[in-house]
Structure formats: structure tokens, C-alpha cells
C-alpha atoms as a PDB file:
ATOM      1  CA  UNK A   1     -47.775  13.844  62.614  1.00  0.00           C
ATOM      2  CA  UNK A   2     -49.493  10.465  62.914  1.00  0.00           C
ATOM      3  CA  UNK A   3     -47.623   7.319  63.456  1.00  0.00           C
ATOM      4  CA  UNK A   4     -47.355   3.930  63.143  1.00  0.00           C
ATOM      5  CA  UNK A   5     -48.185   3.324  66.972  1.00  0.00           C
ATOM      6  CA  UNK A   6     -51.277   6.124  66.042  1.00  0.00           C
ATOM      7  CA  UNK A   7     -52.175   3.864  63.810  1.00  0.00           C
ATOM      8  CA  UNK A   8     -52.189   0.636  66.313  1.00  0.00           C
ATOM      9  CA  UNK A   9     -53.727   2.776  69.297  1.00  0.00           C
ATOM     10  CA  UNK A  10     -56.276   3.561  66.606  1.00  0.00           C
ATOM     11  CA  UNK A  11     -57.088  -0.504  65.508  1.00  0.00           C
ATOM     12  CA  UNK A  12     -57.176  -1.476  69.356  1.00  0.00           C
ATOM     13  CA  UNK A  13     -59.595   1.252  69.998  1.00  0.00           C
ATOM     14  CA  UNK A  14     -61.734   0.355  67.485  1.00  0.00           C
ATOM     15  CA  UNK A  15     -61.375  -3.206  68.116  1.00  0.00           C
ATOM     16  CA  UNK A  16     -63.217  -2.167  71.819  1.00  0.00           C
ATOM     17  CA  UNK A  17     -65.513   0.127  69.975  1.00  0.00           C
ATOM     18  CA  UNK A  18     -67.257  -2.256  67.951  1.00  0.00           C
ATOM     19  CA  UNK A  19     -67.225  -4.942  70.763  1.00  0.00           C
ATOM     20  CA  UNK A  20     -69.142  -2.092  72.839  1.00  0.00           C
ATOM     21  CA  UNK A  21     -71.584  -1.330  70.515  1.00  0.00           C
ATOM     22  CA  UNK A  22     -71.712  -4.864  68.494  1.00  0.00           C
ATOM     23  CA  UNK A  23     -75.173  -5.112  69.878  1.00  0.00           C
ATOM     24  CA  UNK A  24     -76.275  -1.157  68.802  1.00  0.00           C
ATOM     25  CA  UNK A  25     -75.186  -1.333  65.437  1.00  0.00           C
ATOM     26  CA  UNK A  26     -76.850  -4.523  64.930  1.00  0.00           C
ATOM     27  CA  UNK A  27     -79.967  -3.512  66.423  1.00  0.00           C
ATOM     28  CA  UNK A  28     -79.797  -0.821  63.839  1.00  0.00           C
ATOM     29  CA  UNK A  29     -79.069  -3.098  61.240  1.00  0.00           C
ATOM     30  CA  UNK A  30     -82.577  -5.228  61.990  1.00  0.00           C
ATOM     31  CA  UNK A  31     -84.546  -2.187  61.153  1.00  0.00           C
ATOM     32  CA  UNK A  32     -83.393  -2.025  57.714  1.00  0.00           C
ATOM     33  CA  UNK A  33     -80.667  -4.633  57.036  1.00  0.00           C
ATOM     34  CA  UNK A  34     -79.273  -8.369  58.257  1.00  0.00           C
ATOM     35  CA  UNK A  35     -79.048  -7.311  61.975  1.00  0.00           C
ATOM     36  CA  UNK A  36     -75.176  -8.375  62.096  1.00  0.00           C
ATOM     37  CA  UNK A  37     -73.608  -5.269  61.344  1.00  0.00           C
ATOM     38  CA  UNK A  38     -72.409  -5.048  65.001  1.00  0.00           C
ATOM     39  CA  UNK A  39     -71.093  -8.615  65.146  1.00  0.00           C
ATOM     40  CA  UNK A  40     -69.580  -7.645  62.077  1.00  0.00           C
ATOM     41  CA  UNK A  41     -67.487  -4.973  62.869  1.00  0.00           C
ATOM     42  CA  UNK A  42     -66.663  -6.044  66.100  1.00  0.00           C
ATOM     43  CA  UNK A  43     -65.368  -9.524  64.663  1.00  0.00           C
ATOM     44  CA  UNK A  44     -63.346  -7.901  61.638  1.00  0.00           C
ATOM     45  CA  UNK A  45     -61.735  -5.590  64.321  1.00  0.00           C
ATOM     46  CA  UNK A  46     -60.608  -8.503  66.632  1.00  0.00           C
ATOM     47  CA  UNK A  47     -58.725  -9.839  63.267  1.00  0.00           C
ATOM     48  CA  UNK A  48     -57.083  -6.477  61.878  1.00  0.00           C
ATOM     49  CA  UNK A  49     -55.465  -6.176  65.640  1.00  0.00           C
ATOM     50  CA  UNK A  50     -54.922 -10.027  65.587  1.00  0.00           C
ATOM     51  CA  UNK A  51     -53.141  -9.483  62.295  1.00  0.00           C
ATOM     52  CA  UNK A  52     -51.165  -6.465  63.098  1.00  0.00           C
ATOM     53  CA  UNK A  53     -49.787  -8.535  66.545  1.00  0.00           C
ATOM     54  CA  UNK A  54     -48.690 -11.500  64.312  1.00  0.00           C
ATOM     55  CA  UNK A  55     -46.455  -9.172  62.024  1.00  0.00           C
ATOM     56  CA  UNK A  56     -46.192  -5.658  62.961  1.00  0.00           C
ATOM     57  CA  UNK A  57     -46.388  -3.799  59.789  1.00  0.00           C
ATOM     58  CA  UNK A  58     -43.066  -1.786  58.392  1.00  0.00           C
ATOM     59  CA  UNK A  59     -44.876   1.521  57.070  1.00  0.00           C
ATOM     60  CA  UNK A  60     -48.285   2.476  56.056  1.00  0.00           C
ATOM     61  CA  UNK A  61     -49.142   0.967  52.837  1.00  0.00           C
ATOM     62  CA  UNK A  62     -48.419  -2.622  54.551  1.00  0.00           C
ATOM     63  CA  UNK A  63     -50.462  -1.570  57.519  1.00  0.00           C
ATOM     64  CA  UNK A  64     -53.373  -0.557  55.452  1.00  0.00           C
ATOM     65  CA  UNK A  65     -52.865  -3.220  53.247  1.00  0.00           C
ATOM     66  CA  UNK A  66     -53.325  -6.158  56.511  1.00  0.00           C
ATOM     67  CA  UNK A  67     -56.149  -3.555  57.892  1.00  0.00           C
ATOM     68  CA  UNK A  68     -58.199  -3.967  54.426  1.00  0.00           C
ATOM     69  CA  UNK A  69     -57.130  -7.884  53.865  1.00  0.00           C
ATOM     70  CA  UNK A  70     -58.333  -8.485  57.692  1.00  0.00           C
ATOM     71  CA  UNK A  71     -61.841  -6.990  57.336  1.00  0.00           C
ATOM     72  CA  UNK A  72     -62.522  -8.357  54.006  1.00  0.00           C
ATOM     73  CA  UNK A  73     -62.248 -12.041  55.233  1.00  0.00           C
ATOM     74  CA  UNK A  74     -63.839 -11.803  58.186  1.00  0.00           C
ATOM     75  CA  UNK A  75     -66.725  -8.900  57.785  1.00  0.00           C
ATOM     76  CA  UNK A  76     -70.010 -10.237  56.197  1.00  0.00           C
ATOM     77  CA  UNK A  77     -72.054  -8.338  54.192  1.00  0.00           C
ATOM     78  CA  UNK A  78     -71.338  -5.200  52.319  1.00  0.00           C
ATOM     79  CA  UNK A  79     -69.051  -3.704  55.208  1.00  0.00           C
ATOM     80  CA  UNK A  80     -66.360  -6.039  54.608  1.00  0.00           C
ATOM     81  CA  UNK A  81     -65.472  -5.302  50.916  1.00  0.00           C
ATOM     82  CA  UNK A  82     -66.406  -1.614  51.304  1.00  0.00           C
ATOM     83  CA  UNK A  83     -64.577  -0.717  54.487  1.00  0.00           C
ATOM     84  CA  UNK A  84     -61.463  -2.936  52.851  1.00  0.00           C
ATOM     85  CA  UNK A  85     -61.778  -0.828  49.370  1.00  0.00           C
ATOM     86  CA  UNK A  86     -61.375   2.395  51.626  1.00  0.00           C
ATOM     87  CA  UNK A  87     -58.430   1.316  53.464  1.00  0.00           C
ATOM     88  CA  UNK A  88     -56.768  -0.154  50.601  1.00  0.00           C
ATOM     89  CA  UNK A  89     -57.022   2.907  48.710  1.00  0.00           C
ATOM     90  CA  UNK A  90     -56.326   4.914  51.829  1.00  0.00           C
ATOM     91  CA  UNK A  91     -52.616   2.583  51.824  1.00  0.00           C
ATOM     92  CA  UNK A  92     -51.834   3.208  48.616  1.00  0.00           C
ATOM     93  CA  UNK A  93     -52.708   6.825  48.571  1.00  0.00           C
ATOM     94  CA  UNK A  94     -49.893   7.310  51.884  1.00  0.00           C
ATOM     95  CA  UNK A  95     -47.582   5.000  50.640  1.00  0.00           C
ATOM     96  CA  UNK A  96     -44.336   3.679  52.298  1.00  0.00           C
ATOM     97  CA  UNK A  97     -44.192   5.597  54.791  1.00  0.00           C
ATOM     98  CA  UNK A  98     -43.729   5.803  58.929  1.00  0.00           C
ATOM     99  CA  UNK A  99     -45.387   9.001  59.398  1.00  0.00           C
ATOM    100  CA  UNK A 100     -47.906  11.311  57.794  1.00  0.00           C
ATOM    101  CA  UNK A 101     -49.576  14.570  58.544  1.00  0.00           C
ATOM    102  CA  UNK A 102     -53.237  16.155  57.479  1.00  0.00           C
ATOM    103  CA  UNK A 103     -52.546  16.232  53.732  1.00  0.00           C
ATOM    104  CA  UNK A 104     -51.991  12.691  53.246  1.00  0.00           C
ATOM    105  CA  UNK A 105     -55.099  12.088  55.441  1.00  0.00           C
ATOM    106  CA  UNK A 106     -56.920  14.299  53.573  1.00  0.00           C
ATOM    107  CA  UNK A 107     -55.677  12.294  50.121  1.00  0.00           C
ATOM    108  CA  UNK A 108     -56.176   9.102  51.977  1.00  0.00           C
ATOM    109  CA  UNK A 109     -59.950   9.295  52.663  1.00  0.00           C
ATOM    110  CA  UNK A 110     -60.377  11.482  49.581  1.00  0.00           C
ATOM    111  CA  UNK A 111     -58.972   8.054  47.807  1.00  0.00           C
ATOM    112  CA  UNK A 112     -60.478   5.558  50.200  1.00  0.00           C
ATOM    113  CA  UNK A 113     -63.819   7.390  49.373  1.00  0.00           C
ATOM    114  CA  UNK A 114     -64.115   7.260  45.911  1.00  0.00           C
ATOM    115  CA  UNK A 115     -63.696   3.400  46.438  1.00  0.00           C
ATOM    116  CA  UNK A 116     -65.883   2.968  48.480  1.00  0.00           C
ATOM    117  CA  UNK A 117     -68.591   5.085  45.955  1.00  0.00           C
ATOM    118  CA  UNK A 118     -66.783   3.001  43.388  1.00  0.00           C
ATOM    119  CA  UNK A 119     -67.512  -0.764  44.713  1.00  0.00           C
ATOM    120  CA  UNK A 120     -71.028   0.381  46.346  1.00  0.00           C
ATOM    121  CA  UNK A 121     -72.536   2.221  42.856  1.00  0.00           C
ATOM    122  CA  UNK A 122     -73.763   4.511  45.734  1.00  0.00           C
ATOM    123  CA  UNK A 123     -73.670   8.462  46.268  1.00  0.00           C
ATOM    124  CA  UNK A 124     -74.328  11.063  49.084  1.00  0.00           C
ATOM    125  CA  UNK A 125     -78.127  10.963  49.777  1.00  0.00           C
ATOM    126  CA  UNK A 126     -78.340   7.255  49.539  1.00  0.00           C
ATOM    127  CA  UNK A 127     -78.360   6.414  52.877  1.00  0.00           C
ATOM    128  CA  UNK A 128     -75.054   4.707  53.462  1.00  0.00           C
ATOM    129  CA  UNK A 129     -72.256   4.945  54.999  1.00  0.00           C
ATOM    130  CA  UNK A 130     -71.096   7.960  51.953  1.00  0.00           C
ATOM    131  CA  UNK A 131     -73.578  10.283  54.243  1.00  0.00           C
ATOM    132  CA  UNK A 132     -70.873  10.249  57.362  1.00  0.00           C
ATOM    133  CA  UNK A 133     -67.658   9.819  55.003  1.00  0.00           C
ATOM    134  CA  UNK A 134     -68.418  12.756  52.493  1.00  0.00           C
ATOM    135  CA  UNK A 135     -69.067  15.548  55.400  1.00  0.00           C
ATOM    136  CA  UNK A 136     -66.159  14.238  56.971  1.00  0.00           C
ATOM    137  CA  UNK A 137     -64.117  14.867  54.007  1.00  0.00           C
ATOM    138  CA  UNK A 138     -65.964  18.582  53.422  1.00  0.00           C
ATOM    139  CA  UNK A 139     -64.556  19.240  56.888  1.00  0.00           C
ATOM    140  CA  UNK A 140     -60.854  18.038  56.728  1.00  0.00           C
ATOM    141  CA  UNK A 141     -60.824  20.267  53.512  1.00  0.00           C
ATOM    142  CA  UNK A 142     -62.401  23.113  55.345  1.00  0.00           C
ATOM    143  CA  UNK A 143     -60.533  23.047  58.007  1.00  0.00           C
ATOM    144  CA  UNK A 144     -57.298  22.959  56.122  1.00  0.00           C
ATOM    145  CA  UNK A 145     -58.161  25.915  54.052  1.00  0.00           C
ATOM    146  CA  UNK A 146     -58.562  27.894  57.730  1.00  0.00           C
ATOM    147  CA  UNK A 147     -55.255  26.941  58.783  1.00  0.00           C
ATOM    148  CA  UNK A 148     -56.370  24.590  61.553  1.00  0.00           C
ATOM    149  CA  UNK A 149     -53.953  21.936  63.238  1.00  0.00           C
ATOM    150  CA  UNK A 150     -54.395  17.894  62.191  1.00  0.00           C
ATOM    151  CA  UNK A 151     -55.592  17.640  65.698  1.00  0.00           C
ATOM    152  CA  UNK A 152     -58.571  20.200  65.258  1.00  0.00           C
ATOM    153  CA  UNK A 153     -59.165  19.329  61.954  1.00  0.00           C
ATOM    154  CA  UNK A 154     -59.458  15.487  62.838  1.00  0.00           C
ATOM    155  CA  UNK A 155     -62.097  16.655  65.673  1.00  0.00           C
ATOM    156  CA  UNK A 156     -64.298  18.798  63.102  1.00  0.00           C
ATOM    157  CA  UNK A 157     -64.173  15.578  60.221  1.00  0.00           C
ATOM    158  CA  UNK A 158     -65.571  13.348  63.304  1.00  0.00           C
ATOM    159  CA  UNK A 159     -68.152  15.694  64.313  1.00  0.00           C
ATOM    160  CA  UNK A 160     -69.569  16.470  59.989  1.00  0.00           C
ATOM    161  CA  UNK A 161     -69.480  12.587  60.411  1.00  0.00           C
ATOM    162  CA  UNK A 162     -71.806  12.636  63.503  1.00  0.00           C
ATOM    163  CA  UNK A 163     -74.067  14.805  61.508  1.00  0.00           C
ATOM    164  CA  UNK A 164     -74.337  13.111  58.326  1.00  0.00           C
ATOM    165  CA  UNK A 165     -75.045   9.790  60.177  1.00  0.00           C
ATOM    166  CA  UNK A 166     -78.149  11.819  62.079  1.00  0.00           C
ATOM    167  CA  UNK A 167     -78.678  13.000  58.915  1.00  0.00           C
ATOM    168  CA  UNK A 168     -79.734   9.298  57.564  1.00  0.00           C
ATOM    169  CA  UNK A 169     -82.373   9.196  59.995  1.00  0.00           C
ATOM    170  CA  UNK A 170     -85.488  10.391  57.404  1.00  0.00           C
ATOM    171  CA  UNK A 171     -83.762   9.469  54.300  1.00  0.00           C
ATOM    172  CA  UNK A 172     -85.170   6.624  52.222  1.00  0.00           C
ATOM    173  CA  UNK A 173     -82.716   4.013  51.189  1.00  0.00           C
ATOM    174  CA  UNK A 174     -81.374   4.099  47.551  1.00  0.00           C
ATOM    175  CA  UNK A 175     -78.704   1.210  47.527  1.00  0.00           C
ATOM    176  CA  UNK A 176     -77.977  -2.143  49.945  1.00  0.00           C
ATOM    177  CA  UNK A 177     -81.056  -4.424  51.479  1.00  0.00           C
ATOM    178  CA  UNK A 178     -82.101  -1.566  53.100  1.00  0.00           C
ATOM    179  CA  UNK A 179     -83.706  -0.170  49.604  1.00  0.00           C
ATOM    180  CA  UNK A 180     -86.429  -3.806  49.687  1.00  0.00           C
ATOM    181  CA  UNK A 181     -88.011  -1.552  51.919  1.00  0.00           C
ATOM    182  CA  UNK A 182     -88.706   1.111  50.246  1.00  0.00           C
ATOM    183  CA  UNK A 183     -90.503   4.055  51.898  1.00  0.00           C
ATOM    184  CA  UNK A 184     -89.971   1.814  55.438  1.00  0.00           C
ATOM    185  CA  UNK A 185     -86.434   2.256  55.499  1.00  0.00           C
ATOM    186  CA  UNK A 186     -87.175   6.242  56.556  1.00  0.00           C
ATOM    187  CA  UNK A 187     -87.066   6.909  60.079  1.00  0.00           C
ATOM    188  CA  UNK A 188     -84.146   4.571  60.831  1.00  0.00           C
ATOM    189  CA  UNK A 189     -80.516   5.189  61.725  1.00  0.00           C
ATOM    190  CA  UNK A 190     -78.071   3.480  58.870  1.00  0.00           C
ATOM    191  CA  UNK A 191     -76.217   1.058  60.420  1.00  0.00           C
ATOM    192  CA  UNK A 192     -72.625   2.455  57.989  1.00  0.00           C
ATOM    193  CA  UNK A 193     -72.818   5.560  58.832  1.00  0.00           C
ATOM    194  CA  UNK A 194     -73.094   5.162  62.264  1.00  0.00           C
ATOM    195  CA  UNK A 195     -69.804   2.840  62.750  1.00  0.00           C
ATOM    196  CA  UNK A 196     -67.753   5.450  60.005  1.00  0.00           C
ATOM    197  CA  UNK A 197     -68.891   8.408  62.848  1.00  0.00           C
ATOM    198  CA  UNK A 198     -67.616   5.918  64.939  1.00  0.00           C
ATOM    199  CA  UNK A 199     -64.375   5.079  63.105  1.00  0.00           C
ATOM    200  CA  UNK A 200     -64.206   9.039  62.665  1.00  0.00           C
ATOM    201  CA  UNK A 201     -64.144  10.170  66.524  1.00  0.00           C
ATOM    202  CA  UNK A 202     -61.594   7.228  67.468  1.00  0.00           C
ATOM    203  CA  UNK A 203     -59.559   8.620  64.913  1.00  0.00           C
ATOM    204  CA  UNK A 204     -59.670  12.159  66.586  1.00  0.00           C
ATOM    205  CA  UNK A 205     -58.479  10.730  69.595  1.00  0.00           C
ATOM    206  CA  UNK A 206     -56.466   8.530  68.730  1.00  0.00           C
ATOM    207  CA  UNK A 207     -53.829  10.547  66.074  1.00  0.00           C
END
């Protein structure tokens, strides 16, 4: 079962995620975007852990609920509202409650997902951050259906992600800045997908 303190290991690891590789995912986001998705990331992090340390949340739609509210202020760009919309959605999917297990995970990104495809007018195949999300989910559902623990099933969601994001590499770019470019935008990494496969594997560690 994951917990609340899952949940917090989870935000501080992700917090020094994102300050690691601040400088990666922007460089990423230069080929075919603002160049700040790094600075981004690693900023909105530094406020959902900043926010969770003022109040520690009571259950999991209020943690959700300060993760989402944190990165929407502080995360520029697209991310913000999009990664906000999935955690939101992923709150109010789990509810009020201290501890959860792999089918209100499942429901949780299923939910947070559809937001996210919702608020971004985007699908698989449009090089965005959908391409690491919507594998992940295929393999949490997969992995369910063959009986396997949360643990193992966490650790085959983070590795579809992995693959979708490579995945981006020669698609062209359908929705976001990174569609100006047109036929350009092949050949490059997308910046979302690459911090969800990030988001992904700390999760697999971390619950």
C-alpha cells in the first residue's frame, strides 16, 4: 500500500530530480521549445515540498490538491497547468484517504490522464508528454491483469514510460511551440515526456 510518507519521499525525490537535471530538460527544451522546462520543474518541485512542510496534508485528495496548486503557480509554460490538471484529477480520483494500493493508482493516472489530454487538445503520437503517460498506463493495466504486485507493476509503468519518451525522438510535433517547427521538431527528445519517465521511475522507487 502507498502512504502518505510514500507520497512525501516521492515530492522530495523529485524535488532533487528536477534540480539534477534542470539543465537536461532545458537543454531539451531549446531544441524545440522555451529552453526552461528544467528550471521549470525543478522550481515547481522546490514549492510542492515547500508547501507540503508548511501544512502537512491530512489524506490524499488534500495532498494532491497542494501538489497541483504548487506547480500551477510556480511552473511556466504548459507544464504547470498540465502537470496540475493530472494531479488534481489524480486527488480527486483517490479521495480522502491515508493509503491506497494499485487500483486507485491505476484510476488515478487513468483520471489525471484524460486531463491532461483534456487541457492540452493533444493525443498519443503528438509528441508530448501523452507519449510517456499513455504506455505507462497500458502497463499498470497489463500488469494488473497478470497478477503482478504494485511494486512490479510500478517498475513496468516507469519503464513503457522510458520507451514512449525514446519513442518521441523521430516524431514531428503536433501540439505546443514545438509544432512552429514543423518537420524540425523530428529528431529531438520532448522535453514532457522525458520529466513524466522521470516522475514515473521515482515513483517506482519511491511507493
Amino acid at each position: 500500500m502507498i502512504g502518505l510518507d510514500n507520497l512525501q519521499a516521492l515530492i522530495l525525490r523529485l524535488k532533487a530530480v528536477y534540480n539534477e537535471q534542470k539543465i537536461y530538460l532545458s537543454e531539451l527544451d531549446s531544441a524545440i521549445g522555451d529552453g526552461d522546462h528544467g528550471v521549470n520543474m525543478s522550481r515547481g518541485f522546490d514549492a510542492v515540498v515547500a508547501a507540503w512542510n508548511e501544512a502537512p496534508p491530512a489524506d490524499f485528495a488534500d495532498a494532491f490538491k497542494r501538489i497541483s496548486m504548487a506547480l500551477i503557480k510556480t511552473v511556466g509554460g504548459a507544464s504547470g497547468p498540465l502537470y496540475g490538471t493530472f494531479f488534481m484529477k489524480m486527488g480527486a480520483a483517490i479521495g480522502k484517504k491515508t493509503e491506497f494500493g494499485l487500483d486507485e493508482w491505476i484510476d488515478g493516472v487513468e483520471k489525471g490522464i484524460a486531463g491532461i489530454a483534456m487541457m492540452g487538445k493533444a493525443q498519443r503520437g503528438d509528441k508530448t508528454m501523452l507519449d510517456a503517460w499513455e504506455p505507462a498506463l497500458e502497463a499498470l493495466k497489463a500488469a494488473r491483469a497478470a497478477g503482478r504486485d504494485l511494486a512490479a507493476a510500478l517498475s513496468e509503468s516507469a519503464q513503457a514510460a522510458e520507451q514512449g519518451m525514446a519513442a518521441t525522438i523521430p516524431m514531428v510535433a503536433k501540439k505546443g511551440r514545438a509544432s512552429y517547427l514543423g518537420e524540425r521538431s523530428a529528431g529531438h527528445q520532448d522535453p514532457g515526456a522525458t520529466s513524466t519517465a522521470m516522475l514515473l521511475k521515482a515513483a517506482a522507487e519511491n511507493f
